[in-house]
N, C-alpha and C. Protein backbone atom coordinates (compact mmCIF):
# COMPACT_ATOMS: atom_id res chain seq x y z
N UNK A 1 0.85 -1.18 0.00
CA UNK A 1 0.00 0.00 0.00
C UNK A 1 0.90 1.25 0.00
N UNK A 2 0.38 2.33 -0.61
CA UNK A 2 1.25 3.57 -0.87
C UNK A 2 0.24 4.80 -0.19
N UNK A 3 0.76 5.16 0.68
CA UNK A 3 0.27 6.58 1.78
C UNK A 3 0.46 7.60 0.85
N UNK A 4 -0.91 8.33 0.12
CA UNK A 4 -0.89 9.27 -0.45
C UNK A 4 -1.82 10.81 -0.04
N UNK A 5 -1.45 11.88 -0.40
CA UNK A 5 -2.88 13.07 -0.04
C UNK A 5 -3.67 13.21 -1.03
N UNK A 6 -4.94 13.15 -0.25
CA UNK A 6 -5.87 13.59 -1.66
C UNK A 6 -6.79 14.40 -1.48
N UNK A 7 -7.13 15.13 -1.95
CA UNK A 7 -7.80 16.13 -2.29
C UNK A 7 -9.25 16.10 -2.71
N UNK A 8 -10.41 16.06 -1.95
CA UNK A 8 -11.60 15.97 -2.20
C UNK A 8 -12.51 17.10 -2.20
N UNK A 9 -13.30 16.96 -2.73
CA UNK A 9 -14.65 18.09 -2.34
C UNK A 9 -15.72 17.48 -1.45
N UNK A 10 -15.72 18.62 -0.67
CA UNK A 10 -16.80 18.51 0.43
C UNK A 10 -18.53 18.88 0.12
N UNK A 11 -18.91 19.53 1.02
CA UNK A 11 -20.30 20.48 0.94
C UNK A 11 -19.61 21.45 -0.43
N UNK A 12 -20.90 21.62 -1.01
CA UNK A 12 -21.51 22.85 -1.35
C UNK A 12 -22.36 24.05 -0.33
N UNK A 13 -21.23 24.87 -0.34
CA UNK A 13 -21.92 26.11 0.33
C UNK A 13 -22.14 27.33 -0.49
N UNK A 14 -23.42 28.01 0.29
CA UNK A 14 -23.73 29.30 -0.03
C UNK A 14 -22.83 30.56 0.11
N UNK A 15 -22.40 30.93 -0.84
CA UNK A 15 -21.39 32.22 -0.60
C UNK A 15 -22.32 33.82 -0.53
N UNK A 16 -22.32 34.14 0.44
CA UNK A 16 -23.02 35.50 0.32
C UNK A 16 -22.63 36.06 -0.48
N UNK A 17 -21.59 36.73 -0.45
CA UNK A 17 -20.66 37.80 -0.79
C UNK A 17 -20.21 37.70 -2.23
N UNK A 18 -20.68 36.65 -3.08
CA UNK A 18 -20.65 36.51 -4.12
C UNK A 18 -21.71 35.98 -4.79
N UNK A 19 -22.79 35.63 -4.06
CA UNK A 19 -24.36 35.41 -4.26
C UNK A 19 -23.74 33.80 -5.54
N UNK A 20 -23.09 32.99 -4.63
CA UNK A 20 -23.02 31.55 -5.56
C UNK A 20 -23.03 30.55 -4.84
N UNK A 21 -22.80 29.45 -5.21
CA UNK A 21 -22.52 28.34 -4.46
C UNK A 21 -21.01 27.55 -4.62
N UNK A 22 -20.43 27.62 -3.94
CA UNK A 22 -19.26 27.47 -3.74
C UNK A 22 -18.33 26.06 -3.27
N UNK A 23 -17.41 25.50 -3.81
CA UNK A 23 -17.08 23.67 -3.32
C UNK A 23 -16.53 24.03 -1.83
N UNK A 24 -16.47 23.08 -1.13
CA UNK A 24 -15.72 23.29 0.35
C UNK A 24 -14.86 21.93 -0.14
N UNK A 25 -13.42 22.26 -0.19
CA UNK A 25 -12.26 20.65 0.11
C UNK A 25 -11.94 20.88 0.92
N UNK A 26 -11.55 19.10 0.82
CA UNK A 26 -10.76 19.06 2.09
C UNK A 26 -9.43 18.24 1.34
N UNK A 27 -8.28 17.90 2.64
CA UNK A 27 -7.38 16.97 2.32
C UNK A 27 -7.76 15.55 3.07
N UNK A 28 -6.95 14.52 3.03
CA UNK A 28 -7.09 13.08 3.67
C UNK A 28 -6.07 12.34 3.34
N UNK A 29 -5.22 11.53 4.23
CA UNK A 29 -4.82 10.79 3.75
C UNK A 29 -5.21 9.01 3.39
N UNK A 30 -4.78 9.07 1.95
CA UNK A 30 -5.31 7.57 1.75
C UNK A 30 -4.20 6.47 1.24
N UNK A 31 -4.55 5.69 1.20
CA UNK A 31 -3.64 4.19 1.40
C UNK A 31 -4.47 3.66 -0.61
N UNK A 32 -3.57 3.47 -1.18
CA UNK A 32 -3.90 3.24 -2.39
C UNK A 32 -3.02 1.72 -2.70
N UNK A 33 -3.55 0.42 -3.20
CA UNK A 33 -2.84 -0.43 -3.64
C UNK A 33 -2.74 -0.26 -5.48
N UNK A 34 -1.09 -0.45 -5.48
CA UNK A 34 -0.63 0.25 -6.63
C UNK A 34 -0.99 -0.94 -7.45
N UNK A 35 -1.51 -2.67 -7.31
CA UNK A 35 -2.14 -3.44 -8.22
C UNK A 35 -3.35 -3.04 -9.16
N UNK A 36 -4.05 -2.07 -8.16
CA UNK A 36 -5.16 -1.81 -8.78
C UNK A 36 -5.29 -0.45 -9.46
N UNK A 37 -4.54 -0.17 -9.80
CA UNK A 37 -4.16 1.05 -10.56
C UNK A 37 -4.10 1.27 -12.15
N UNK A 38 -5.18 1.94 -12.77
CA UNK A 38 -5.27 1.21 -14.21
C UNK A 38 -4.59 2.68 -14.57
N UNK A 39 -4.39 3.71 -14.23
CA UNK A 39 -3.62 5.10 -15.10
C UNK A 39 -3.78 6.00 -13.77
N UNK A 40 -2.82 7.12 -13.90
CA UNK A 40 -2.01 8.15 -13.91
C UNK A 40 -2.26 9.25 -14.64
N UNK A 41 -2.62 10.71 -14.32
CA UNK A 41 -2.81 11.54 -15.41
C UNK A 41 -3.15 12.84 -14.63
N UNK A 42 -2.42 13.72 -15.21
CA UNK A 42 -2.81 15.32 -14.85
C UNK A 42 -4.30 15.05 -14.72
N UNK A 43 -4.06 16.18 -13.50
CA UNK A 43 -5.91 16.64 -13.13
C UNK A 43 -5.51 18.02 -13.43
N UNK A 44 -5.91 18.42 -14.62
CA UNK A 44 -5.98 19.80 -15.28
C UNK A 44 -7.24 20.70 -14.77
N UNK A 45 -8.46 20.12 -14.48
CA UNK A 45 -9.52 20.65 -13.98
C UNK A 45 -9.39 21.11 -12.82
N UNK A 46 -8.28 20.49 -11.73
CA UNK A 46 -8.34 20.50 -10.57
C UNK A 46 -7.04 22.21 -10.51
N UNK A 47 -6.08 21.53 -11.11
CA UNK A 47 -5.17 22.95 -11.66
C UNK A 47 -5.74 23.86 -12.04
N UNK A 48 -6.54 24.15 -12.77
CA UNK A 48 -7.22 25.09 -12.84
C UNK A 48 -7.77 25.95 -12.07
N UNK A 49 -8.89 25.07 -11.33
CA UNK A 49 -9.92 25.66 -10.10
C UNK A 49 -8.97 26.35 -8.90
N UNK A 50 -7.64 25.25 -8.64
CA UNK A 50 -6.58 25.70 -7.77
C UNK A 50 -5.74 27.79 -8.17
N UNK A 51 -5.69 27.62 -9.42
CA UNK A 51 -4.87 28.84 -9.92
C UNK A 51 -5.94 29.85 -9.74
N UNK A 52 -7.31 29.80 -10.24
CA UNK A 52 -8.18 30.52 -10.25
C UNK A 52 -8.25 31.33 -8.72
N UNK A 53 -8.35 30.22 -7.80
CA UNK A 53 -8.72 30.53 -6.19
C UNK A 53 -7.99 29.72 -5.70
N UNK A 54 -7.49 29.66 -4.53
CA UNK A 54 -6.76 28.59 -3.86
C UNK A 54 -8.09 27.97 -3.61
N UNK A 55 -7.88 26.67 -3.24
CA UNK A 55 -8.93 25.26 -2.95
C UNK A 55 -9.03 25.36 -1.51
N UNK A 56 -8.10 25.44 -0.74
CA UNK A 56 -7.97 25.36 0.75
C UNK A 56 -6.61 26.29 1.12
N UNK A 57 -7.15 27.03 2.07
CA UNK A 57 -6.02 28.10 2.77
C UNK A 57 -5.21 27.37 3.33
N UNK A 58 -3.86 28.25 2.71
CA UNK A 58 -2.62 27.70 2.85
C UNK A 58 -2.00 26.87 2.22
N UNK A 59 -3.13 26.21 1.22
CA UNK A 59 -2.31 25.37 0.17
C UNK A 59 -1.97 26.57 -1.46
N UNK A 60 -0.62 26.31 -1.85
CA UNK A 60 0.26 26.82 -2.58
C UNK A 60 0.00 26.87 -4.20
N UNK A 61 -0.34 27.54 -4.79
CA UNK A 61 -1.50 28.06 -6.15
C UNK A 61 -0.44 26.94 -7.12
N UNK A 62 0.53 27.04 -7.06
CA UNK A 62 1.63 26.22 -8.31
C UNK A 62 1.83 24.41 -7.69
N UNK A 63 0.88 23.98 -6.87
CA UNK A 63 0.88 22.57 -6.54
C UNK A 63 0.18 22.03 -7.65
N UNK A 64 0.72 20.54 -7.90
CA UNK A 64 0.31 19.95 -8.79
C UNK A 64 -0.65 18.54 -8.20
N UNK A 65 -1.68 18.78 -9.32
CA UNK A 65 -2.72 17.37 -8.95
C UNK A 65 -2.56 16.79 -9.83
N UNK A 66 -2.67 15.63 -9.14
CA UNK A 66 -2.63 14.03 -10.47
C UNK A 66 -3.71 13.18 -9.72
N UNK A 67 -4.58 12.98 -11.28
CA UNK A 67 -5.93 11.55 -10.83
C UNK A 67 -5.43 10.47 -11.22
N UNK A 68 -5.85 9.59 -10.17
CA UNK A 68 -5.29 8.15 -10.06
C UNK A 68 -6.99 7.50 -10.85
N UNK A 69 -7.08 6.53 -11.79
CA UNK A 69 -8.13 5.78 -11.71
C UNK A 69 -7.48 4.12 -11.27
N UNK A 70 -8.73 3.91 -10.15
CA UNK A 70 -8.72 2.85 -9.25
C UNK A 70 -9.72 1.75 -9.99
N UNK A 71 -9.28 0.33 -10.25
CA UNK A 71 -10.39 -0.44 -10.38
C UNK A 71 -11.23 -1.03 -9.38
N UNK A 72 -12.18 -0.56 -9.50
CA UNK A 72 -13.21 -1.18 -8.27
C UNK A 72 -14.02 -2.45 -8.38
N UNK A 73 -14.53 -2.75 -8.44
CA UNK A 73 -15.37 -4.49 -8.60
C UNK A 73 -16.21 -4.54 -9.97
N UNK A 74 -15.98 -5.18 -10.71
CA UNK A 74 -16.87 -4.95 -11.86
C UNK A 74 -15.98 -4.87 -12.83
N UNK A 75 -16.98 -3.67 -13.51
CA UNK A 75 -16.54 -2.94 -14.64
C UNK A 75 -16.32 -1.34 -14.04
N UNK A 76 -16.29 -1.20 -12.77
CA UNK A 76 -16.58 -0.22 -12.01
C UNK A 76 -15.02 0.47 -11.55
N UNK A 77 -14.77 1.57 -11.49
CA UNK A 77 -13.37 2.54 -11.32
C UNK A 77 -13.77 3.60 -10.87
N UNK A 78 -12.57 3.86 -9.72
CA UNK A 78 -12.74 4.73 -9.04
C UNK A 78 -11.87 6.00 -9.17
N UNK A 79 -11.74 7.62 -9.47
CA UNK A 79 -11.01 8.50 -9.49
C UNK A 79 -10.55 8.93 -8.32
N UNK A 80 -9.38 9.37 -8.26
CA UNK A 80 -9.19 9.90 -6.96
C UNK A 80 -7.47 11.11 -7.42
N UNK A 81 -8.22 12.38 -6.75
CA UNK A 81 -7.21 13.37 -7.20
C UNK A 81 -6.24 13.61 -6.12
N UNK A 82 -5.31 13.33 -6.02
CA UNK A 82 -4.17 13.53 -4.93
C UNK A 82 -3.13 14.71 -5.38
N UNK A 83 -2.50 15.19 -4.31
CA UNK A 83 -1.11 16.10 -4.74
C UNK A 83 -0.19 15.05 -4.72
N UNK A 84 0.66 16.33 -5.97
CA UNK A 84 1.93 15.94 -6.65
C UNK A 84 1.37 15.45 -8.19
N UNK A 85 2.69 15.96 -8.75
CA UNK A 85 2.91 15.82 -9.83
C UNK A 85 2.70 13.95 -10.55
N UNK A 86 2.49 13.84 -11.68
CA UNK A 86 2.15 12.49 -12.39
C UNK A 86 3.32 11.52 -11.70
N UNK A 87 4.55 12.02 -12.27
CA UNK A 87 5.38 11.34 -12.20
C UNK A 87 5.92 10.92 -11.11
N UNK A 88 5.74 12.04 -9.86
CA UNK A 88 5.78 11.60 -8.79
C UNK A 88 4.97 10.87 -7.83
N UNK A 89 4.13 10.46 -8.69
CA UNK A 89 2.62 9.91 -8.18
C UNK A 89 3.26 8.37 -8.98
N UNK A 90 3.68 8.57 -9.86
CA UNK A 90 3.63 7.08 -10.66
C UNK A 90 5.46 5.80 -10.23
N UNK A 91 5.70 6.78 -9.67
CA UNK A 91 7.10 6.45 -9.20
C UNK A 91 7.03 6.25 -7.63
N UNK A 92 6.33 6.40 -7.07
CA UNK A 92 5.66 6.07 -5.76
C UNK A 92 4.45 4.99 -5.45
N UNK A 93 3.87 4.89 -6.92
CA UNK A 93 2.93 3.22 -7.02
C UNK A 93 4.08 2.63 -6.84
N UNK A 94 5.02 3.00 -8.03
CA UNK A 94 5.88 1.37 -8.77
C UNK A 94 6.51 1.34 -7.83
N UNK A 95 7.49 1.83 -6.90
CA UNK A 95 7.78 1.87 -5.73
C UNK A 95 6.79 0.80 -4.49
N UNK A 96 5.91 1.22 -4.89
CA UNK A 96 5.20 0.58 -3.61
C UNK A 96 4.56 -0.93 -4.19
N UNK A 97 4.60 -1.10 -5.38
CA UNK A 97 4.40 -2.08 -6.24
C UNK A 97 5.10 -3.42 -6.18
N UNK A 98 6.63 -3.03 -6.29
CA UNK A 98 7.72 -3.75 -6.02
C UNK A 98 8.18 -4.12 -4.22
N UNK A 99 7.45 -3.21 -3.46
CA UNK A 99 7.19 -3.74 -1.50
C UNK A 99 6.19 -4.91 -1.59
N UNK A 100 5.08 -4.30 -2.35
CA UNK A 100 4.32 -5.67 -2.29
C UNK A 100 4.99 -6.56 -2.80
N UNK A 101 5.61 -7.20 -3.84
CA UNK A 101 5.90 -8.23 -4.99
C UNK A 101 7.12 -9.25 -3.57
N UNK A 102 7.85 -8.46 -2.71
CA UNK A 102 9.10 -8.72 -2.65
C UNK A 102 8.43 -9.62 -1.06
């Protein structure tokens, strides 16, 4: 298993002060098995929303998100957007890939 942060959305709240409705994230840490890992890939959407506004105070406008898709039971997959960059996301499965194997 590989100890990663990820980055979720919470509530939708009412913003007065801008008369909208607004995402609330949070962070978490999660435990990802790198077997079940079908791709790796910029979260450009998430970069975005981040540059626009910060996501959560105190986190740093030039951080990078990468979505993991997870296979879940089925035909069924799960997304999940964590910090850090692809590569450092994908070098930390295979890493944790090769703990399991050994």
């Amino acid at each position: 298993m590989v100890k990663l942060t990820e980055i979720y959305q919470g509530s939708i709240e009412y913003d007065e002060k801008s008369e909208k409705n607004v995402a609330v994230y949070g962070l978490r840490e999660i435990y990802i098995n790198p077997k079940y890992v079908v791709c790796v890939r910029e979260d450009n959407c998430m970069q975005n929303k981040a540059k626009n506004k910060p996501l959560i105070a105190g986190l740093h406008s030039e951080l990078s998100y990468t979505q993991i898709v997870v296979h879940g039971s089925g035909h069924h997959t799960v997304n999940i957007t964590v910090l850090g960059t692809k590569d450092q996301i994908a070098t930390d499965l295979t890493l944790g890939e090769e703990h399991i194997r050994k």
